[in-house]
N, C-alpha and C. Protein backbone atom coordinates (compact mmCIF):
# COMPACT_ATOMS: atom_id res chain seq x y z
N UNK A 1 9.84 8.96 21.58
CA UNK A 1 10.37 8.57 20.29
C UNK A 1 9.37 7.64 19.59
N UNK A 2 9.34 7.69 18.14
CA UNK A 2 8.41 7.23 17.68
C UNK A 2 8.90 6.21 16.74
N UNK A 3 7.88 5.25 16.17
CA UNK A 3 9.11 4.39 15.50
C UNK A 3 9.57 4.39 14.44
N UNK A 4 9.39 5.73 13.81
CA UNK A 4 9.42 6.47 12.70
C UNK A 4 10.76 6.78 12.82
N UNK A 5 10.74 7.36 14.26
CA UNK A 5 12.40 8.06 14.60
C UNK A 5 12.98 7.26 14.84
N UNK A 6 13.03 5.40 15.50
CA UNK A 6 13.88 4.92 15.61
C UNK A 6 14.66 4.43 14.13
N UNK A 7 13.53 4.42 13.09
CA UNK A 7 14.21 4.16 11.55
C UNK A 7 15.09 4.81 11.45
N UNK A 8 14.67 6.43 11.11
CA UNK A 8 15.67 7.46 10.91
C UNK A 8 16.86 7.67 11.71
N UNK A 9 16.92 7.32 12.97
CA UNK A 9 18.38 7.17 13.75
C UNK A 9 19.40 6.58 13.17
N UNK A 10 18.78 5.08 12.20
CA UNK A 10 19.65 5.09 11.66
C UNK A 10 19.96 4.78 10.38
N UNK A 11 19.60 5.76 9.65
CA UNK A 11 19.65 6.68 8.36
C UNK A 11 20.96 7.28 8.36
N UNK A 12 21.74 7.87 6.78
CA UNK A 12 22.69 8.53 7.27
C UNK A 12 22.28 10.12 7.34
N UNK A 13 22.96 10.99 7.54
CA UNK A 13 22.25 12.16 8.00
C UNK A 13 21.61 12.97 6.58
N UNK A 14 21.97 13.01 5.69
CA UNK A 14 21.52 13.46 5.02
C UNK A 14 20.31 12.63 3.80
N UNK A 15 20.39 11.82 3.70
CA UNK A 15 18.83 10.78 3.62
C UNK A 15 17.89 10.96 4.54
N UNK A 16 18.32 11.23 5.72
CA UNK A 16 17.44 11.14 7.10
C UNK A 16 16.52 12.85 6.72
N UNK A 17 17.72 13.60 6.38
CA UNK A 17 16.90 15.19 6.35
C UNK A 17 16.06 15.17 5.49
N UNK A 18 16.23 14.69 4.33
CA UNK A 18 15.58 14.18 3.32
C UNK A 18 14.21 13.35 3.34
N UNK A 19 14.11 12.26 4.24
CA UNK A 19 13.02 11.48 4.76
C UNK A 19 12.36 12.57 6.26
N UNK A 20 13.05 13.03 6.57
CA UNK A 20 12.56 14.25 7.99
C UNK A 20 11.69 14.84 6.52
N UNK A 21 11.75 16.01 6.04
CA UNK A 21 11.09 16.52 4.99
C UNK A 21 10.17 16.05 3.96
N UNK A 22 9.89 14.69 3.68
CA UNK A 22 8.94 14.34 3.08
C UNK A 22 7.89 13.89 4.95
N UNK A 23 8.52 13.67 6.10
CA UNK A 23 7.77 12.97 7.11
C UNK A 23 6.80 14.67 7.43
N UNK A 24 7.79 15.71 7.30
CA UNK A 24 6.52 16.81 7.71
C UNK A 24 6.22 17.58 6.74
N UNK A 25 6.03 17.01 5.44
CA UNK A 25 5.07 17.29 4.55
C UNK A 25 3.75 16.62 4.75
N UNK A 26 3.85 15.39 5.09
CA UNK A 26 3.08 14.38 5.51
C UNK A 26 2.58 15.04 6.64
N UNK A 27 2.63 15.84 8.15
CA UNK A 27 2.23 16.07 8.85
C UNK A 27 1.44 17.05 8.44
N UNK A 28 2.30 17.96 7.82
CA UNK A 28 1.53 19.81 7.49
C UNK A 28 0.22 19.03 6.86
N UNK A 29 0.21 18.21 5.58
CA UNK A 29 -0.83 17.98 4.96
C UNK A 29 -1.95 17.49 5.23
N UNK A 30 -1.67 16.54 6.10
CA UNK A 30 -2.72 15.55 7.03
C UNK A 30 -2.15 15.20 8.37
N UNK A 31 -2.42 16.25 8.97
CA UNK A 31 -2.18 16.77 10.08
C UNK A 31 -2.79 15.05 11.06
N UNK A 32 -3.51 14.75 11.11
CA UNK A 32 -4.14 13.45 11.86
C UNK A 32 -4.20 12.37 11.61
N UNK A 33 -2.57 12.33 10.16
CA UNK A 33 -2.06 10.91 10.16
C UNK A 33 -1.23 9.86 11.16
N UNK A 34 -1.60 8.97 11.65
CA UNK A 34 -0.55 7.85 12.32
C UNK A 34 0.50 7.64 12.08
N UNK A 35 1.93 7.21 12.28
CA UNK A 35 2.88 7.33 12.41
C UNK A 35 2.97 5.39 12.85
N UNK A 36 3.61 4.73 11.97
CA UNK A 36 3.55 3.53 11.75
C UNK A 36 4.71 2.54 11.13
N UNK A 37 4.95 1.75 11.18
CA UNK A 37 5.92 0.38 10.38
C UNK A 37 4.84 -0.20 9.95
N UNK A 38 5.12 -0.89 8.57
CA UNK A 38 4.17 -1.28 7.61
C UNK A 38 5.00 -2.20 6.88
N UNK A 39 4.52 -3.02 6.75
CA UNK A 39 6.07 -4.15 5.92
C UNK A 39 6.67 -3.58 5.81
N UNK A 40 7.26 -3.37 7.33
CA UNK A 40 8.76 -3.26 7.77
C UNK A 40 9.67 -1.80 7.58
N UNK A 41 8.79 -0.88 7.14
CA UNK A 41 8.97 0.30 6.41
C UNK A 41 8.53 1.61 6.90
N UNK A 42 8.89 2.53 7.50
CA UNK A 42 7.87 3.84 7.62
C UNK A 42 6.55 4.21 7.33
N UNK A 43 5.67 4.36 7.50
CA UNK A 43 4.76 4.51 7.00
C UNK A 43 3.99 5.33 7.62
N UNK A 44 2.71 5.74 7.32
CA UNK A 44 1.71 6.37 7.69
C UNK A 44 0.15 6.36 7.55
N UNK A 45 -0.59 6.25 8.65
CA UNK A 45 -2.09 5.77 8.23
C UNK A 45 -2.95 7.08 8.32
N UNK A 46 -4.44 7.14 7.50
CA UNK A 46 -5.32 8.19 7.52
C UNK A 46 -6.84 7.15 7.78
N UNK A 47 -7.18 7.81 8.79
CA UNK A 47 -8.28 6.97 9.31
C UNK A 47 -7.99 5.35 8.82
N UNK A 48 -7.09 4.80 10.02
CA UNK A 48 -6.82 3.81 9.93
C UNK A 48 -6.26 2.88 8.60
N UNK A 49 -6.05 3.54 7.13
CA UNK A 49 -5.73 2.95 6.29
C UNK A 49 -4.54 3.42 5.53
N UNK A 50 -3.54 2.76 5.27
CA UNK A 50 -2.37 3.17 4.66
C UNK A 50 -2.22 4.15 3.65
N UNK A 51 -1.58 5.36 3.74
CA UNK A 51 -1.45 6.59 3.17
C UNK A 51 -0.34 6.33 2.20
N UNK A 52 0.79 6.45 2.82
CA UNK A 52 2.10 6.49 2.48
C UNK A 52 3.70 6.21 3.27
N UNK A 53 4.42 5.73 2.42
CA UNK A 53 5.57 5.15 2.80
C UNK A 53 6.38 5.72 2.33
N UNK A 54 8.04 5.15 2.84
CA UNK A 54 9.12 5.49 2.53
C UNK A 54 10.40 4.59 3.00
N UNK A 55 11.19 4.80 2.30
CA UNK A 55 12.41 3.56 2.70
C UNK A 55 14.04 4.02 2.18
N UNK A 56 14.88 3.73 2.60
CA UNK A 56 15.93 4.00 1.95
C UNK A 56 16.45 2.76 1.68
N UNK A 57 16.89 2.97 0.23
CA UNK A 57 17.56 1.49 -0.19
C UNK A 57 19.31 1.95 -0.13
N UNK A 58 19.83 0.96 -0.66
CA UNK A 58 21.26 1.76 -0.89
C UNK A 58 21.81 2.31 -2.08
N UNK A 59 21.20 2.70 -3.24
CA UNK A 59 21.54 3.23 -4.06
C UNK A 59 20.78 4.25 -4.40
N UNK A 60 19.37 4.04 -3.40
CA UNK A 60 18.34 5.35 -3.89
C UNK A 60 17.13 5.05 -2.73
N UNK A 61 16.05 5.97 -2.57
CA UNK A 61 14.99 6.02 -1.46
C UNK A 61 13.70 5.80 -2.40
N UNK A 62 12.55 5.46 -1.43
CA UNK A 62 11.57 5.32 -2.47
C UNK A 62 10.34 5.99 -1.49
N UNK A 63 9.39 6.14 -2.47
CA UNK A 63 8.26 6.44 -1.35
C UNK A 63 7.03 5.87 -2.31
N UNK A 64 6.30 5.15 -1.16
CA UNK A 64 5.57 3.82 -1.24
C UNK A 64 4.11 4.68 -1.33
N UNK A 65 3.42 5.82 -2.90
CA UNK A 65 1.78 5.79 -2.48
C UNK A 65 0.90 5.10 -2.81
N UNK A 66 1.12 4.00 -3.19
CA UNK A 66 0.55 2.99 -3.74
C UNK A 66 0.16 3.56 -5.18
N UNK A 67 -0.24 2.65 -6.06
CA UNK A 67 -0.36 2.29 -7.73
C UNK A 67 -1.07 3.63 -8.41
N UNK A 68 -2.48 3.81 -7.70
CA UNK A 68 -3.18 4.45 -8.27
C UNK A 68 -2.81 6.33 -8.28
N UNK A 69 -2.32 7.01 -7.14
CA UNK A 69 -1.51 8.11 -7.40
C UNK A 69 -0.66 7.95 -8.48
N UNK A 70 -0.14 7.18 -8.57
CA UNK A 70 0.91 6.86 -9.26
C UNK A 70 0.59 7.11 -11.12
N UNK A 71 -0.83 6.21 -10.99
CA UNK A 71 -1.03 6.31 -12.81
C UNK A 71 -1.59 7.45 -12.81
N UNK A 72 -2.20 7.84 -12.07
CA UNK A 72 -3.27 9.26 -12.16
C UNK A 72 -2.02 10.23 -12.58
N UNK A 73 -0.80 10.57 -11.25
CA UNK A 73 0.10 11.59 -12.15
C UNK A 73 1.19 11.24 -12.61
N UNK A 74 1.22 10.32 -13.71
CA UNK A 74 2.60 9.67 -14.00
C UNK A 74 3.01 10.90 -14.74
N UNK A 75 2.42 11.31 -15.73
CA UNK A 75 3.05 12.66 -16.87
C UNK A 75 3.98 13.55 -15.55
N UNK A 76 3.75 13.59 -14.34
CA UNK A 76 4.33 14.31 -13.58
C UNK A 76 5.43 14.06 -12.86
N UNK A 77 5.72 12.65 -13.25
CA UNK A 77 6.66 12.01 -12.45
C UNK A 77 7.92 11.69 -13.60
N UNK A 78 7.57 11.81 -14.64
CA UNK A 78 8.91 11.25 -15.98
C UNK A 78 10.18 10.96 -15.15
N UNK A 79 10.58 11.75 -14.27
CA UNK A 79 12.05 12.18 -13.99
C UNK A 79 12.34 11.24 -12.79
N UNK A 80 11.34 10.03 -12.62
CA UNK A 80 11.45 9.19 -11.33
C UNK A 80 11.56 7.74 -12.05
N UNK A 81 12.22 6.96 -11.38
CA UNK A 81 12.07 5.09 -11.96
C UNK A 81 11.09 4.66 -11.28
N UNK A 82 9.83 4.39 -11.73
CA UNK A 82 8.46 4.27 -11.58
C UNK A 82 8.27 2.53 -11.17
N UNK A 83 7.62 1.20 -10.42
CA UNK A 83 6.96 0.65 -10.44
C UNK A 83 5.70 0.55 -9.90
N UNK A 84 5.09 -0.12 -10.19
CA UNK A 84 3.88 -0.45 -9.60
C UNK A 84 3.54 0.00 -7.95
N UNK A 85 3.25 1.26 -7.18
CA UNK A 85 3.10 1.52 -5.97
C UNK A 85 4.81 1.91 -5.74
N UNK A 86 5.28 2.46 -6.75
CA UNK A 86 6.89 3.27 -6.18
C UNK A 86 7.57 3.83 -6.77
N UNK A 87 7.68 4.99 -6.33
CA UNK A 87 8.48 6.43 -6.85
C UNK A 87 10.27 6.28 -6.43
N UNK A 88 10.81 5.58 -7.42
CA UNK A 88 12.03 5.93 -6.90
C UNK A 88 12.94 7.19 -6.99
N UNK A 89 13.86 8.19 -5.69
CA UNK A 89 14.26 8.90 -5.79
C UNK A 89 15.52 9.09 -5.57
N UNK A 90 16.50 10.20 -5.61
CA UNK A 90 17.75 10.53 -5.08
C UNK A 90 17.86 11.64 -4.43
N UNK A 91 18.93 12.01 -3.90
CA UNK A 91 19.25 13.32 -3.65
C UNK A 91 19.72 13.98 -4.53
N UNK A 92 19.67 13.91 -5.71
CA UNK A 92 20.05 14.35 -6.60
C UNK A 92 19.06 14.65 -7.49
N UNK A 93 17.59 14.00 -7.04
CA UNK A 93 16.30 14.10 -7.50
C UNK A 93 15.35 14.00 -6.84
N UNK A 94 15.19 14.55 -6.06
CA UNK A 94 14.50 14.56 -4.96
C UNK A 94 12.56 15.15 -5.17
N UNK A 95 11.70 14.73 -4.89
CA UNK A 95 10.27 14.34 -5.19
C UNK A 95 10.13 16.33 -4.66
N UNK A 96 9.80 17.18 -5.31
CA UNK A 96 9.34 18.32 -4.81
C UNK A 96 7.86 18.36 -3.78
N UNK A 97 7.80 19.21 -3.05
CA UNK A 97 6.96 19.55 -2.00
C UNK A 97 5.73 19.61 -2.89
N UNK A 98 5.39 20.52 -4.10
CA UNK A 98 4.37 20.47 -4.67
C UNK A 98 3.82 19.06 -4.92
N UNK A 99 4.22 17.76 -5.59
CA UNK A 99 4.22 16.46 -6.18
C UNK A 99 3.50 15.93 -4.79
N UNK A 100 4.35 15.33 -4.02
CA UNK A 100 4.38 14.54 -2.29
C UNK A 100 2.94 15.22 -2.19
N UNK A 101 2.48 16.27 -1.85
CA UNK A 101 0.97 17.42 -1.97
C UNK A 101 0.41 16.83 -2.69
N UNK A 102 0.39 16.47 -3.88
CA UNK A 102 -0.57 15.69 -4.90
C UNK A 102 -0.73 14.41 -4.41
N UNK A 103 0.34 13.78 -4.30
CA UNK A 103 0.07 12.67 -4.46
C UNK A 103 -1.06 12.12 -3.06
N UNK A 104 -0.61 12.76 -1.93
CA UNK A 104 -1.24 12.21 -0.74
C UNK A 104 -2.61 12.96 -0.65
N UNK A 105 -3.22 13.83 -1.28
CA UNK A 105 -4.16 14.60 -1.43
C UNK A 105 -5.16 13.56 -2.47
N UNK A 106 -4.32 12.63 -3.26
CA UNK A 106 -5.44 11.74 -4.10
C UNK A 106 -5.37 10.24 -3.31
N UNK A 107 -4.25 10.49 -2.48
CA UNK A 107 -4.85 8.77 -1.53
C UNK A 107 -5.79 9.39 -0.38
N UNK A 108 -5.79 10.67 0.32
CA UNK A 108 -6.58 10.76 1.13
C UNK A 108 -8.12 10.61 0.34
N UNK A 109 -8.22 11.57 -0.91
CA UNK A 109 -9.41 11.25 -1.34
C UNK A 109 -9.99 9.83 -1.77
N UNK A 110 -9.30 9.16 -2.11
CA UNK A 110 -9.31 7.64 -2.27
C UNK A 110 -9.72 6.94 -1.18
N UNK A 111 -8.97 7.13 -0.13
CA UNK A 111 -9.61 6.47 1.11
C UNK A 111 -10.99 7.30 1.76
N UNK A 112 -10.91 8.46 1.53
CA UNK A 112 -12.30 9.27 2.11
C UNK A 112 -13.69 8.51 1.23
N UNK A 113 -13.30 7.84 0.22
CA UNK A 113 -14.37 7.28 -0.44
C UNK A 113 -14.71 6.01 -0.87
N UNK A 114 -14.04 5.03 0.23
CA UNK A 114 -14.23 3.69 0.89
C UNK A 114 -15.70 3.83 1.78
């Protein structure tokens, strides 16, 4: 068990399927990311440096790619409550498979060029 999965244990089940599905988008995509807690949060590293997060709050989930994904595809995001490094979502709005693909495809390149 990982401590990814001890978060999600206790998630309720359908947030959890929800965070399961953005966690193996994250795998399919970057297959040789780490599996991590990060202030306190899910997370995930790519050659040692923070990729992406996720959290459930109680009125909505967020996923943490930090700032700069963020301004690069904001026109793509309208339909999310946006701050600084956070995509807030619902189940009722849930971040599509295509988007989550973008977004971690411009932090991997970001960090590939540290």
């Amino acid at each position: 068990m990982t401590v990814i999965d001890e978060y999600l244990n206790k998630i309720e089940a359908t947030k959890k399927n929800e965070l399961e599905r953005i966690r193996a988008i994250v795998h399919t995509t970057v297959p040789e990311v780490e599996e991590t807690i990060d202030y306190g949060m899910p997370a995930f590293k790519y050659k040692g440096k923070y990729l992406i997060g996720f959290y459930v709050y109680k009125n909505h989930m967020s996923l943490f790619p930090t700032s700069e994904p963020i301004n690069s595809l904001k026109s793509k995001l309208g339909n999310y409550k946006l701050s600084k490094g956070t995509i807030q979502f619902s189940m009722d709005n849930i971040i599509p498979e295509s988007l989550i693909r973008k977004l971690l495809l411009y932090r991997i390149d970001n960090i590939d060029r540290l």
